[in-house]
Protein backbone atom coordinates (compact mmCIF):
# COMPACT_ATOMS: atom_id res chain seq x y z
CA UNK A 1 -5.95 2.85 8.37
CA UNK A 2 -6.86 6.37 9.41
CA UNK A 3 -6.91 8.75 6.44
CA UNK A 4 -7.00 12.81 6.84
CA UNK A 5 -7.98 14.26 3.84
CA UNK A 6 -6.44 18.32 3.61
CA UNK A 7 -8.14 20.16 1.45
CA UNK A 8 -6.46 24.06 0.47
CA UNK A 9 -3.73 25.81 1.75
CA UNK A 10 -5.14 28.46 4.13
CA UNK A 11 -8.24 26.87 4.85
CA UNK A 12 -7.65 23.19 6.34
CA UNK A 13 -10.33 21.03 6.54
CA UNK A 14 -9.59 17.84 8.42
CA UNK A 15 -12.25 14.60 7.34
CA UNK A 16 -11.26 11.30 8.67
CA UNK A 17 -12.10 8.06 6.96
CA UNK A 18 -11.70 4.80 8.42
CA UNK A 19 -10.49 2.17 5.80
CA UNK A 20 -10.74 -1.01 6.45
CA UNK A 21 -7.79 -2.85 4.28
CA UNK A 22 -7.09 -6.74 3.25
CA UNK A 23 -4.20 -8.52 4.34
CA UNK A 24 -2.49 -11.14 2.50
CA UNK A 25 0.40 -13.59 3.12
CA UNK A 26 1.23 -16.83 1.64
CA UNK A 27 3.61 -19.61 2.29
CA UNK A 28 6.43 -21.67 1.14
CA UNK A 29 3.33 -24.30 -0.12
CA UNK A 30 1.96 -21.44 -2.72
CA UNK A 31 4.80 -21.24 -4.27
CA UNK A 32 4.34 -23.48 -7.68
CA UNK A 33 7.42 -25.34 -7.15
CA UNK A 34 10.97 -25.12 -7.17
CA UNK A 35 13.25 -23.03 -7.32
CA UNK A 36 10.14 -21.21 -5.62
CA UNK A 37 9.81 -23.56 -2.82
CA UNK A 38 13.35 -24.48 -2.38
CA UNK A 39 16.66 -22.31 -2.63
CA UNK A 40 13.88 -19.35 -4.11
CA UNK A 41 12.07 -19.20 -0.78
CA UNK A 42 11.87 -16.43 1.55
CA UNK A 43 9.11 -15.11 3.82
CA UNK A 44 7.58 -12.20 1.83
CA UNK A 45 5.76 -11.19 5.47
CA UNK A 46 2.55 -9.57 4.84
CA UNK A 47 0.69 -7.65 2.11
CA UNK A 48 -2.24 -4.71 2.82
CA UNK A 49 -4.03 -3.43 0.60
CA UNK A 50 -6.39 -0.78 0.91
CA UNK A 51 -8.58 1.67 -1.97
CA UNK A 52 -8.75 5.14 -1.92
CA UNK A 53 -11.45 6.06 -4.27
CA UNK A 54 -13.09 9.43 -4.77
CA UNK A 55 -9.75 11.72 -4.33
CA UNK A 56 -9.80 15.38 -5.24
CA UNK A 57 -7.33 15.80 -7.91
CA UNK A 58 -4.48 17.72 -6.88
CA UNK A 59 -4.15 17.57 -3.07
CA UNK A 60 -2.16 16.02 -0.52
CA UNK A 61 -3.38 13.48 1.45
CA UNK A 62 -1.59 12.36 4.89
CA UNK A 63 -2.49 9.22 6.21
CA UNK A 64 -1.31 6.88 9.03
CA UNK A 65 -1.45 2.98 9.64
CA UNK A 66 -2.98 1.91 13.04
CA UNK A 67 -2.45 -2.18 14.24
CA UNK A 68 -5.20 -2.96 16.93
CA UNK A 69 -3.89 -4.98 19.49
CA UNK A 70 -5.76 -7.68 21.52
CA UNK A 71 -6.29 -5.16 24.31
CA UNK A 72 -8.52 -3.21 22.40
CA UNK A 73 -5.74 -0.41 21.80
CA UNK A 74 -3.75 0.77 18.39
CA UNK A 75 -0.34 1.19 17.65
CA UNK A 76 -0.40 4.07 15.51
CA UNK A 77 2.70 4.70 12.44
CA UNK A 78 4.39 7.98 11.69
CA UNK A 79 2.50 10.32 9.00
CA UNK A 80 3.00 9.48 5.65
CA UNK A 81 1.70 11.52 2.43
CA UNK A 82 1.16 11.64 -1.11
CA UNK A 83 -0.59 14.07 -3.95
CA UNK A 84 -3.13 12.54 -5.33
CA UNK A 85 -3.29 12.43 -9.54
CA UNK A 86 -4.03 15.90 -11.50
CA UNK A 87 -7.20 16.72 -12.95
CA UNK A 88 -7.44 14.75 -16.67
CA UNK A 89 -5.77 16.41 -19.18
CA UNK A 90 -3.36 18.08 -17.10
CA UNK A 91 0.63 18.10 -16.65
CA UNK A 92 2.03 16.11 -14.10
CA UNK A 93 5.26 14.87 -13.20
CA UNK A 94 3.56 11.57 -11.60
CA UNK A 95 5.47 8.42 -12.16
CA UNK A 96 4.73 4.95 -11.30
CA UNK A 97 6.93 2.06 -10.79
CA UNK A 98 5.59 -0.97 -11.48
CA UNK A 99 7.29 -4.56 -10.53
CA UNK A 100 7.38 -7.96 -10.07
CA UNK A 101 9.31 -10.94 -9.22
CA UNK A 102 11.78 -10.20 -6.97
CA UNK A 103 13.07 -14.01 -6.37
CA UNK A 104 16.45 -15.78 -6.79
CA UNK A 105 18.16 -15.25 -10.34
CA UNK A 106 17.43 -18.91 -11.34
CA UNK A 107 15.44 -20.44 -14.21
CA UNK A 108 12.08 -21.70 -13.83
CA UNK A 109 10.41 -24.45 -15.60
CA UNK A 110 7.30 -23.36 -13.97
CA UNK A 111 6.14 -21.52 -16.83
């Protein structure tokens, strides 16, 4: 992941910070059995994860995601951005959504 970091609105200084993120996937044998591993299975595909620590409050970031292929080359994303959190103690109108389970509508005895 390739991160530019923009700091003030006339003056732009441009830093960029390699990340190096996890990846995690798992299959239809994690799943703690059924519904999960039955009619409750699908592919989730992949999950990266990636920390951005050290952000100056109040600014917007712009990022992109690069894949390297076996060539030795990237495939690079469009820009994406976000504003990182205010300074504590200030206003914001940050929200976060939070979820979860997103399988099949079906009771589970797993618990």
């Amino acid at each position: 992941m390739k991160l530019y970091r923009l700091l003030s609105g006339v003056l732009r200084v441009k830093r960029k910070c390699n990340l190096l993120p996890g990846t995690l996937t798992f299959s239809r044998n994690s799943m703690c059995g059924s519904p999960a591993q039955t009619v409750g299975w699908r592919d989730h595909g992949f999950i990266h994860t990636s920390f951005l620590k050290n952000l100056w409050p109040n600014l917007v970031y712009t990022y992109r995601l690069g894949h390297l292929l076996s060539d030795g080359s990237y495939i690079w994303s469009k820009k994406y951005s976000f504003k990182s959190s205010p300074y504590p103690g200030q206003d914001s109108q940050q929200r976060v959504i939070i979820f979860g389970d997103m399988g099949k509508v079906m009771f589970s005895f797993s618990i």
